[in-house]
C-alpha atoms as a PDB file:
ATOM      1  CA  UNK A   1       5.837  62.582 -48.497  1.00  0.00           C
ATOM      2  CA  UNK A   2       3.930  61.245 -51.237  1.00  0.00           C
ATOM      3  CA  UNK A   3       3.265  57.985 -52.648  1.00  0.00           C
ATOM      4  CA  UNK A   4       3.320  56.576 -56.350  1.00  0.00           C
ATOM      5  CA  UNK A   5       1.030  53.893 -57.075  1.00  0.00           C
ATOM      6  CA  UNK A   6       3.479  50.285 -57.444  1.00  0.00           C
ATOM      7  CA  UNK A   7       6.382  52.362 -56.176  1.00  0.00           C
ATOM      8  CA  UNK A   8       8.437  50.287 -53.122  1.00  0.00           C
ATOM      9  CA  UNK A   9       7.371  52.802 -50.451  1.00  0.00           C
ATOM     10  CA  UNK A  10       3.228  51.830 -50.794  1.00  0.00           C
ATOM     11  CA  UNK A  11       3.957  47.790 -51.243  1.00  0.00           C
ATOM     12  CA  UNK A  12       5.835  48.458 -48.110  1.00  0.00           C
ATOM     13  CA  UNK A  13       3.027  50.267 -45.875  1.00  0.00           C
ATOM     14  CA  UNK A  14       0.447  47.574 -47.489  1.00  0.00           C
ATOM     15  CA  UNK A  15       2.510  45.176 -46.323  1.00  0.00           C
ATOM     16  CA  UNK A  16       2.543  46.805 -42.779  1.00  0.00           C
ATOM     17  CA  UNK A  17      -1.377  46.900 -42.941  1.00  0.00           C
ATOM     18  CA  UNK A  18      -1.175  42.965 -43.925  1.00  0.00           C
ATOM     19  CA  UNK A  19      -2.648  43.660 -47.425  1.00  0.00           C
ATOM     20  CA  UNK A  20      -1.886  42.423 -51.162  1.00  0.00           C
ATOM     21  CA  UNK A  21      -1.841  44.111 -54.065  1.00  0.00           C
ATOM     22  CA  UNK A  22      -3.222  42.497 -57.253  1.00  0.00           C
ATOM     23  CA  UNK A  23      -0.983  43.603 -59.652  1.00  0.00           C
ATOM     24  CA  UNK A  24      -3.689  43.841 -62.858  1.00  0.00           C
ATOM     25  CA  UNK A  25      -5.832  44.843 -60.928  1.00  0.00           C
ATOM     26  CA  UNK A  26      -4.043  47.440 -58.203  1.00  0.00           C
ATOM     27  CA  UNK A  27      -6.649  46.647 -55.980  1.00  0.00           C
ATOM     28  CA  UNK A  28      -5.837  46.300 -52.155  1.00  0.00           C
ATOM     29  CA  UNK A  29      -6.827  42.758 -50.461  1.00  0.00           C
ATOM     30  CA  UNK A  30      -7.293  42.121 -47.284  1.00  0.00           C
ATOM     31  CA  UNK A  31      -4.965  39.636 -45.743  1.00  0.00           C
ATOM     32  CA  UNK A  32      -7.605  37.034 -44.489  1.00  0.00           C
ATOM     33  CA  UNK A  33      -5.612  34.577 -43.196  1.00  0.00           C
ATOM     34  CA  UNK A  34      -3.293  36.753 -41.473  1.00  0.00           C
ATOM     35  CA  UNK A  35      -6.977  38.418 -39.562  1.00  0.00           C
ATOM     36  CA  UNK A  36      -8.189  34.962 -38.941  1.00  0.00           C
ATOM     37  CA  UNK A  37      -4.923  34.374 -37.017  1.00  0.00           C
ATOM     38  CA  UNK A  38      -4.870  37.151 -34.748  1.00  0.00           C
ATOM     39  CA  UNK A  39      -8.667  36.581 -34.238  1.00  0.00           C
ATOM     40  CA  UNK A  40      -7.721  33.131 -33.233  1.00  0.00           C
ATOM     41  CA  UNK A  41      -4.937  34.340 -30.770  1.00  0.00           C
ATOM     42  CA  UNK A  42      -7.363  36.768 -29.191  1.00  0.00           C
ATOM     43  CA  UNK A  43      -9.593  34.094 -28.175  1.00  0.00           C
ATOM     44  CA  UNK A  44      -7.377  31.519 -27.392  1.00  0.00           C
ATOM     45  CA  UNK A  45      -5.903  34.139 -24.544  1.00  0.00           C
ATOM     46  CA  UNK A  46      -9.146  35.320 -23.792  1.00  0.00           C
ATOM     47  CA  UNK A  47      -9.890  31.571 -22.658  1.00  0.00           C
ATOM     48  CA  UNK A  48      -6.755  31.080 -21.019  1.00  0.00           C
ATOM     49  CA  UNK A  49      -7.643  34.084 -18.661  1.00  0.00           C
ATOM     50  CA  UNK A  50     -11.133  33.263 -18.089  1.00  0.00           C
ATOM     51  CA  UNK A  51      -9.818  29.741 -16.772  1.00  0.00           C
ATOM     52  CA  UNK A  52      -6.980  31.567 -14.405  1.00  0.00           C
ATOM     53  CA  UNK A  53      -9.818  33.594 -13.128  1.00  0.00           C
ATOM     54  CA  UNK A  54     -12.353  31.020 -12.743  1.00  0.00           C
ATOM     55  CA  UNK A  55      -9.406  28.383 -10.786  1.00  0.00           C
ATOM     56  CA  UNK A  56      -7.803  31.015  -8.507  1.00  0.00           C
ATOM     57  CA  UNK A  57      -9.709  34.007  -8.201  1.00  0.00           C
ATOM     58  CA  UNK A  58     -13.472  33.605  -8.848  1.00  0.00           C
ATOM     59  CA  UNK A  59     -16.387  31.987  -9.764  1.00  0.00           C
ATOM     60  CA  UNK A  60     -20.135  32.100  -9.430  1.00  0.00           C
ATOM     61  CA  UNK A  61     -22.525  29.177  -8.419  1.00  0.00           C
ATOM     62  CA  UNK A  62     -25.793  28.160  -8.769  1.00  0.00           C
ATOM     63  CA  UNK A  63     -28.026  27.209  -5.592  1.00  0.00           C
ATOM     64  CA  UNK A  64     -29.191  23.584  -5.991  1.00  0.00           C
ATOM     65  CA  UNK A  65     -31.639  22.710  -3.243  1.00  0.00           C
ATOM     66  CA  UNK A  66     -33.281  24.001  -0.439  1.00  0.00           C
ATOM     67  CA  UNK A  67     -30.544  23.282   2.564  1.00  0.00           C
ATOM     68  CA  UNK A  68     -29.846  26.966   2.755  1.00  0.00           C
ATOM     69  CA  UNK A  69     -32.949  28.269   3.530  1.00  0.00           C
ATOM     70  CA  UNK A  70     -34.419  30.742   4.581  1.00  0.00           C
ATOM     71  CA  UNK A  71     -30.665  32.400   3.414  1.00  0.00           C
ATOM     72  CA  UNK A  72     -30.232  31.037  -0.395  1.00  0.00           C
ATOM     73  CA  UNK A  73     -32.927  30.302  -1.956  1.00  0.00           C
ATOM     74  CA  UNK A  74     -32.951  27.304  -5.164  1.00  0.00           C
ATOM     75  CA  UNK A  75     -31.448  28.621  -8.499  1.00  0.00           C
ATOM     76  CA  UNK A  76     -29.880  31.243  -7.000  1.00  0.00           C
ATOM     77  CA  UNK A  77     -26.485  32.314  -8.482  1.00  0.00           C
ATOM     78  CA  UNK A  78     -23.665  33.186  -6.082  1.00  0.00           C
ATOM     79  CA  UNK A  79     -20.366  35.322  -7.001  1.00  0.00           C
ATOM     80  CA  UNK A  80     -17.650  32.839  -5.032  1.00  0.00           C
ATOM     81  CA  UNK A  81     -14.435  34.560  -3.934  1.00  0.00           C
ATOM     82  CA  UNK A  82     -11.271  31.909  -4.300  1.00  0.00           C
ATOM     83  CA  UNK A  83      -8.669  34.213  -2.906  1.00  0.00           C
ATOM     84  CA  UNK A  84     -10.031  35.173   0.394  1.00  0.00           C
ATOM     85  CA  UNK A  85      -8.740  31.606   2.325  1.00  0.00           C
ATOM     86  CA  UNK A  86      -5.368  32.046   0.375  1.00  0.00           C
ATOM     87  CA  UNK A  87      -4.516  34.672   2.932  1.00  0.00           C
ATOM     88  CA  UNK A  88      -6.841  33.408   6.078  1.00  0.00           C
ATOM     89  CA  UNK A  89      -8.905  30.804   7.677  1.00  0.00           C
ATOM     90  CA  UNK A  90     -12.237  30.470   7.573  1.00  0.00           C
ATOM     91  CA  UNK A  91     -14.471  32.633  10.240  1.00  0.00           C
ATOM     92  CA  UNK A  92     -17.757  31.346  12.192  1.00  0.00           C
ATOM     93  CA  UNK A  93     -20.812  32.180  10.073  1.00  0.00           C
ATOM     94  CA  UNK A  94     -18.551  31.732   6.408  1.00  0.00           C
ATOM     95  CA  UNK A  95     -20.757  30.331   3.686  1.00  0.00           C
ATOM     96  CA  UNK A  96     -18.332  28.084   1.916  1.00  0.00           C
ATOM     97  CA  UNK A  97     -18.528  26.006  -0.966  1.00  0.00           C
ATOM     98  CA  UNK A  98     -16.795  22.454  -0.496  1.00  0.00           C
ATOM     99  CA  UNK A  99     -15.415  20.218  -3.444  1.00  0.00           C
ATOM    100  CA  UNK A 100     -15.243  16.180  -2.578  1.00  0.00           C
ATOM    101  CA  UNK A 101     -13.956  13.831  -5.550  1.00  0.00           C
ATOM    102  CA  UNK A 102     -15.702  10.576  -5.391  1.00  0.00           C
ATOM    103  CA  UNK A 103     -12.939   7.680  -4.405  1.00  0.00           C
ATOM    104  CA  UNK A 104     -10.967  10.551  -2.205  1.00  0.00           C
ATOM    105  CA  UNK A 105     -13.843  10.415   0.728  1.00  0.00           C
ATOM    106  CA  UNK A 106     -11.445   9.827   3.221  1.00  0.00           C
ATOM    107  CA  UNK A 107     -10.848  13.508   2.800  1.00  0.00           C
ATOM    108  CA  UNK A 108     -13.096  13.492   5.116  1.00  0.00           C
ATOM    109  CA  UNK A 109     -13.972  12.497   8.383  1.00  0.00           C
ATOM    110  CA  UNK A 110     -17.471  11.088   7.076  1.00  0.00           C
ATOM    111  CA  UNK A 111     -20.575   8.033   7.856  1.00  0.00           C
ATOM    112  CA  UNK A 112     -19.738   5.333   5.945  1.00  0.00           C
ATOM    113  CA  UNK A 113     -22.259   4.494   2.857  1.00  0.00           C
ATOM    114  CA  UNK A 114     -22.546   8.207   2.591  1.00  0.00           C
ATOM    115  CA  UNK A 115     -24.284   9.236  -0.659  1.00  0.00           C
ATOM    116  CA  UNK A 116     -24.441  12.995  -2.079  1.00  0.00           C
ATOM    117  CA  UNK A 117     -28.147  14.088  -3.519  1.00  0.00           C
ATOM    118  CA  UNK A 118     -27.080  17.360  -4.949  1.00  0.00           C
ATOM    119  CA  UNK A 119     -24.326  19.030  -7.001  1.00  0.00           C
ATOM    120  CA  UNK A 120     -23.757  22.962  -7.414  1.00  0.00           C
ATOM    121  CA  UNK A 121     -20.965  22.342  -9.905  1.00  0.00           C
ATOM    122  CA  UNK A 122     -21.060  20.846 -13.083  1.00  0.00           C
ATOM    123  CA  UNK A 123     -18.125  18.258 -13.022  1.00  0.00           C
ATOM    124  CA  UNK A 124     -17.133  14.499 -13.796  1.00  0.00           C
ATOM    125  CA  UNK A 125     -16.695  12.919  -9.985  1.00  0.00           C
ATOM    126  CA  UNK A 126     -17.376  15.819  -7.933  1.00  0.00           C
ATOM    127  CA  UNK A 127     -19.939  16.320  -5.239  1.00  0.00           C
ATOM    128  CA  UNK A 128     -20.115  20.030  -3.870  1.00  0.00           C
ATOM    129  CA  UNK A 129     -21.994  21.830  -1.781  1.00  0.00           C
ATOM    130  CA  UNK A 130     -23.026  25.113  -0.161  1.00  0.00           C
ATOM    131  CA  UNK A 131     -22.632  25.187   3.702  1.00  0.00           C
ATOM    132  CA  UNK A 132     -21.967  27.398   6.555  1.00  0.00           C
ATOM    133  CA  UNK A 133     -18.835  27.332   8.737  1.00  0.00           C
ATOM    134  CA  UNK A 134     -20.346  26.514  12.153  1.00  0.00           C
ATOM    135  CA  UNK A 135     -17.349  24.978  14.522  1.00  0.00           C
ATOM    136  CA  UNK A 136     -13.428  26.217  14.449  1.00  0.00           C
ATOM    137  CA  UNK A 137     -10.678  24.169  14.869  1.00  0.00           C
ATOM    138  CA  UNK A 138     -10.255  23.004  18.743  1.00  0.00           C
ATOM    139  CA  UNK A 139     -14.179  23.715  19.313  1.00  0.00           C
ATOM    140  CA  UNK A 140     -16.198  21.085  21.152  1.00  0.00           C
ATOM    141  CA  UNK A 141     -19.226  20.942  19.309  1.00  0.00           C
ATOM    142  CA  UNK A 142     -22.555  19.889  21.040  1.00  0.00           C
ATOM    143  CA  UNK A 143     -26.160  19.528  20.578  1.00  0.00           C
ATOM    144  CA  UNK A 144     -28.544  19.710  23.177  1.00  0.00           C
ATOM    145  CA  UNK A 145     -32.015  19.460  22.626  1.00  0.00           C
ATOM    146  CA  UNK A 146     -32.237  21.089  19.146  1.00  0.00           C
ATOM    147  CA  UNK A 147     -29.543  24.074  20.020  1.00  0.00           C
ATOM    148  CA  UNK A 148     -26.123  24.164  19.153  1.00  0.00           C
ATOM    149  CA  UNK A 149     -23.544  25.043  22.178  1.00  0.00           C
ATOM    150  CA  UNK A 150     -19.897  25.665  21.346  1.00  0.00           C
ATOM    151  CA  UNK A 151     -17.246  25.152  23.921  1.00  0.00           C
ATOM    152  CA  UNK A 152     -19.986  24.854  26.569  1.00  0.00           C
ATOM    153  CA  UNK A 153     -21.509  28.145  25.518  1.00  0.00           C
ATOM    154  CA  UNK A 154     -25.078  27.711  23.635  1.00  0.00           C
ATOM    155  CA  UNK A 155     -25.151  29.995  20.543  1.00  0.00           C
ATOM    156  CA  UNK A 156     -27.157  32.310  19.100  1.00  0.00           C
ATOM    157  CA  UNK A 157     -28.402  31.431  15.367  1.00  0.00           C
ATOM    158  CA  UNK A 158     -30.913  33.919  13.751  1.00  0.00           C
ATOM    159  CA  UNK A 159     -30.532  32.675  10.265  1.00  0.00           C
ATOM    160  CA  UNK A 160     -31.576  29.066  11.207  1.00  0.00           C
ATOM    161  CA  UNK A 161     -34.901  27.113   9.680  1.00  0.00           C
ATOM    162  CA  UNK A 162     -36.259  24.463  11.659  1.00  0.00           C
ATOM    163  CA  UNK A 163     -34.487  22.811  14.733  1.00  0.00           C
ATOM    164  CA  UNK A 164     -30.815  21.330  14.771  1.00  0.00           C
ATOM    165  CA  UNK A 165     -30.823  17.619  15.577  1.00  0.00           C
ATOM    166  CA  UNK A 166     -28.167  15.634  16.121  1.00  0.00           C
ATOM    167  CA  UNK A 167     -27.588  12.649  13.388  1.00  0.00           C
ATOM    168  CA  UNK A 168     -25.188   9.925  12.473  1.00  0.00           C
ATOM    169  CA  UNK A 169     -21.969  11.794  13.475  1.00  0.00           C
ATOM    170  CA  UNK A 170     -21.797  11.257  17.052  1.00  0.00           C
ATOM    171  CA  UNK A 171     -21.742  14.271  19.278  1.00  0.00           C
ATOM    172  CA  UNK A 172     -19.849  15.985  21.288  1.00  0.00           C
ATOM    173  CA  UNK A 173     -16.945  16.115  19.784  1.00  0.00           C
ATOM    174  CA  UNK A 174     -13.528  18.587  19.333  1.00  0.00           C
ATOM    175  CA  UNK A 175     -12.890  19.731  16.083  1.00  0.00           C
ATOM    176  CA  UNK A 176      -9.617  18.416  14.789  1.00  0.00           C
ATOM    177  CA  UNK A 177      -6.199  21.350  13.345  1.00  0.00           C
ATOM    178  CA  UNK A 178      -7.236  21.831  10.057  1.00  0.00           C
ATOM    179  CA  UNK A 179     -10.891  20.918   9.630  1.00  0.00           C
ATOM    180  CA  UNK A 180     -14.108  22.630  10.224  1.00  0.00           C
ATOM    181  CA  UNK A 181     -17.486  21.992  11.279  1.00  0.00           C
ATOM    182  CA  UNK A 182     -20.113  22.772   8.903  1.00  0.00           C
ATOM    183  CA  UNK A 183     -24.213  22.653   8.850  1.00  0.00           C
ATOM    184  CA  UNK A 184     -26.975  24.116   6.449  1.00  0.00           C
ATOM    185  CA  UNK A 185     -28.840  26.740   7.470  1.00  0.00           C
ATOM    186  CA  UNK A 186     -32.049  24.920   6.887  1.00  0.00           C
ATOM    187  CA  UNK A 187     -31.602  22.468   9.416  1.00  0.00           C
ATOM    188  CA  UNK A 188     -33.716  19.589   9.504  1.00  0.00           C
ATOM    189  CA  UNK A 189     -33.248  18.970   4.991  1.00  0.00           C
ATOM    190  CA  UNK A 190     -29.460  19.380   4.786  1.00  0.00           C
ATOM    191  CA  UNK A 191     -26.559  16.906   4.589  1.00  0.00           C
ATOM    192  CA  UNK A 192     -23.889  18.629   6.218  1.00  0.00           C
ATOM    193  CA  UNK A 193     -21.044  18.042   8.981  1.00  0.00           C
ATOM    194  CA  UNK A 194     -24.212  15.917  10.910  1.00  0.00           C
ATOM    195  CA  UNK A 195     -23.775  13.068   8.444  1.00  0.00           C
ATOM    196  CA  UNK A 196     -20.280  13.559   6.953  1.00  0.00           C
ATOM    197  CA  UNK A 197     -18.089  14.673   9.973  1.00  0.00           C
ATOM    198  CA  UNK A 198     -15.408  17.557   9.985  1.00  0.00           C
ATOM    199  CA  UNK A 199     -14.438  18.922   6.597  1.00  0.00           C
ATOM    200  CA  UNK A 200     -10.770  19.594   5.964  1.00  0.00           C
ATOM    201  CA  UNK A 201      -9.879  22.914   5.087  1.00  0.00           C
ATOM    202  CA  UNK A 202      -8.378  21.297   1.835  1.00  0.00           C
ATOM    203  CA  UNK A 203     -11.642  20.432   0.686  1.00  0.00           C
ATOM    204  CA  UNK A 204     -12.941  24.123   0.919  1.00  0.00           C
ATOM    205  CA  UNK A 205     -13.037  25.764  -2.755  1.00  0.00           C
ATOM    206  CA  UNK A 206     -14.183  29.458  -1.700  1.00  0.00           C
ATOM    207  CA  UNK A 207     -15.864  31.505   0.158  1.00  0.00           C
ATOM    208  CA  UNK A 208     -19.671  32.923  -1.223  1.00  0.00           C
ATOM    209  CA  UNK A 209     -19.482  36.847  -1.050  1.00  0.00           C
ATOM    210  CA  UNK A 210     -23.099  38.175  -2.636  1.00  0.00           C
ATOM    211  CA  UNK A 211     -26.043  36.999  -4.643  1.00  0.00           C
ATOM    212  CA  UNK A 212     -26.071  38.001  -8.467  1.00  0.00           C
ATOM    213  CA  UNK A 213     -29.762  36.976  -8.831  1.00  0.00           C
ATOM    214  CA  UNK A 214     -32.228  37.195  -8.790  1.00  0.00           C
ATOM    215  CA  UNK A 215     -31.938  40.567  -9.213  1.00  0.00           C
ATOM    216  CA  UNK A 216     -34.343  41.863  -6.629  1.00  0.00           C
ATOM    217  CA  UNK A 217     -32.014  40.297  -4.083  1.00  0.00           C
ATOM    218  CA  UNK A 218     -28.905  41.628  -5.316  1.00  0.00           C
ATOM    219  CA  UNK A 219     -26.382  41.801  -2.704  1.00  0.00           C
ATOM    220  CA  UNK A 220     -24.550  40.349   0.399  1.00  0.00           C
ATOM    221  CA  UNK A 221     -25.589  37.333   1.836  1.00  0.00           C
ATOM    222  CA  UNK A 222     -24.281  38.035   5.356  1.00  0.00           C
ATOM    223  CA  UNK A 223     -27.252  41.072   5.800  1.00  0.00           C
END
């Protein structure tokens, strides 16, 4: 079918397109307002996605310090998986990131007068940081001249740097339902379980699954 210029049919499918017609002029407008609107709601559900994502499924992190080493190195960024505890516990050997909010430190089972260096995460009261899950609920945990032994049973630690001393947390000790023991990899510079005690599992955000860069080290982090 064809159209006549004015006639009701071609206002109607301008309409439909959300344009005017100037009627001295005949000339078809764009509806700017109208655009700017849908722009708007395209972004404003395009954020609201990106924040589901980021507070229940994923994130990634950057490395801030040397406590990881030789595994992570500084200024690394991490690609953080926030589902995988929703369905399971934590595993010996999990690199975790943990969330504390300053004034909630009895979280924890922690040294008194306590005080974080570093932060991964941007964020108004929070301290975080990068560890590895070391001790299991109902583990005894024990150091013996620099080594770590578990249940009685000294362990074998390949991705350790420097020796593993014993500091203010007292040792041996069980590992409470619900907590974890956790330690840097690069064990005599990082603040871990050694100083702050058992970490509940509440406090764990998610669990580190590769490195994004630097690009020649693209990959898993459990190689």
């Amino acid at each position: 079918m064809k159209f006549k210029k004015g006639s009701f049919n071609e206002r109607d499918r301008h309409k439909e397109l959300g344009q005017t017609i100037d009627k001295s002029t005949k000339a078809v407008k764009p509806n700017y307002l109208k655009e700017a609107f849908k722009w708007l709601a395209l972004i404003i559900a395009a954020m609201f996605v990106a924040l589901i994502l980021r507070t229940y499924v994923f994130e990634w992190v950057v490395v801030d310090g040397k406590s990881m080493e030789n595994t992570l190195e500084d200024e690394e960024v991490l690609f953080v998986s926030k589902m995988q505890y929703r369905f399971g516990e934590p595993k010996r050997g999990d690199i975790i990131i943990i969330q504390i909010s300053e004034g909630n430190w009895d979280y924890l089972y922690f040294a008194k007068n306590f005080r974080a260096l570093t932060s991964i995460f941007p964020g108004q009261g929070e301290v975080n940081y990068i560890k590895r899950v070391i001790g299991l609920p109902g583990e005894k945990i024990e150091l013996k001249d620099g080594y770590l032994y578990i249940d009685g049973e000294k362990q074998n630690e390949p991705y350790i740097k420097g020796i593993t001393y014993e500091q203010s947390f007292e040792l041996p000790r069980v590992v409470p339902e619900d907590c974890v023991f956790v330690m840097g990899d690069n064990r005599e510079c990082s603040k871990d379980s050694r100083q702050i005690g058992f970490v509940r599992l509440s406090q764990i955000k998610g669990k580190a699954v590769f490195r994004i860069k630097p690009f020649n080290r693209f990959g898993s982090i459990y190689d």
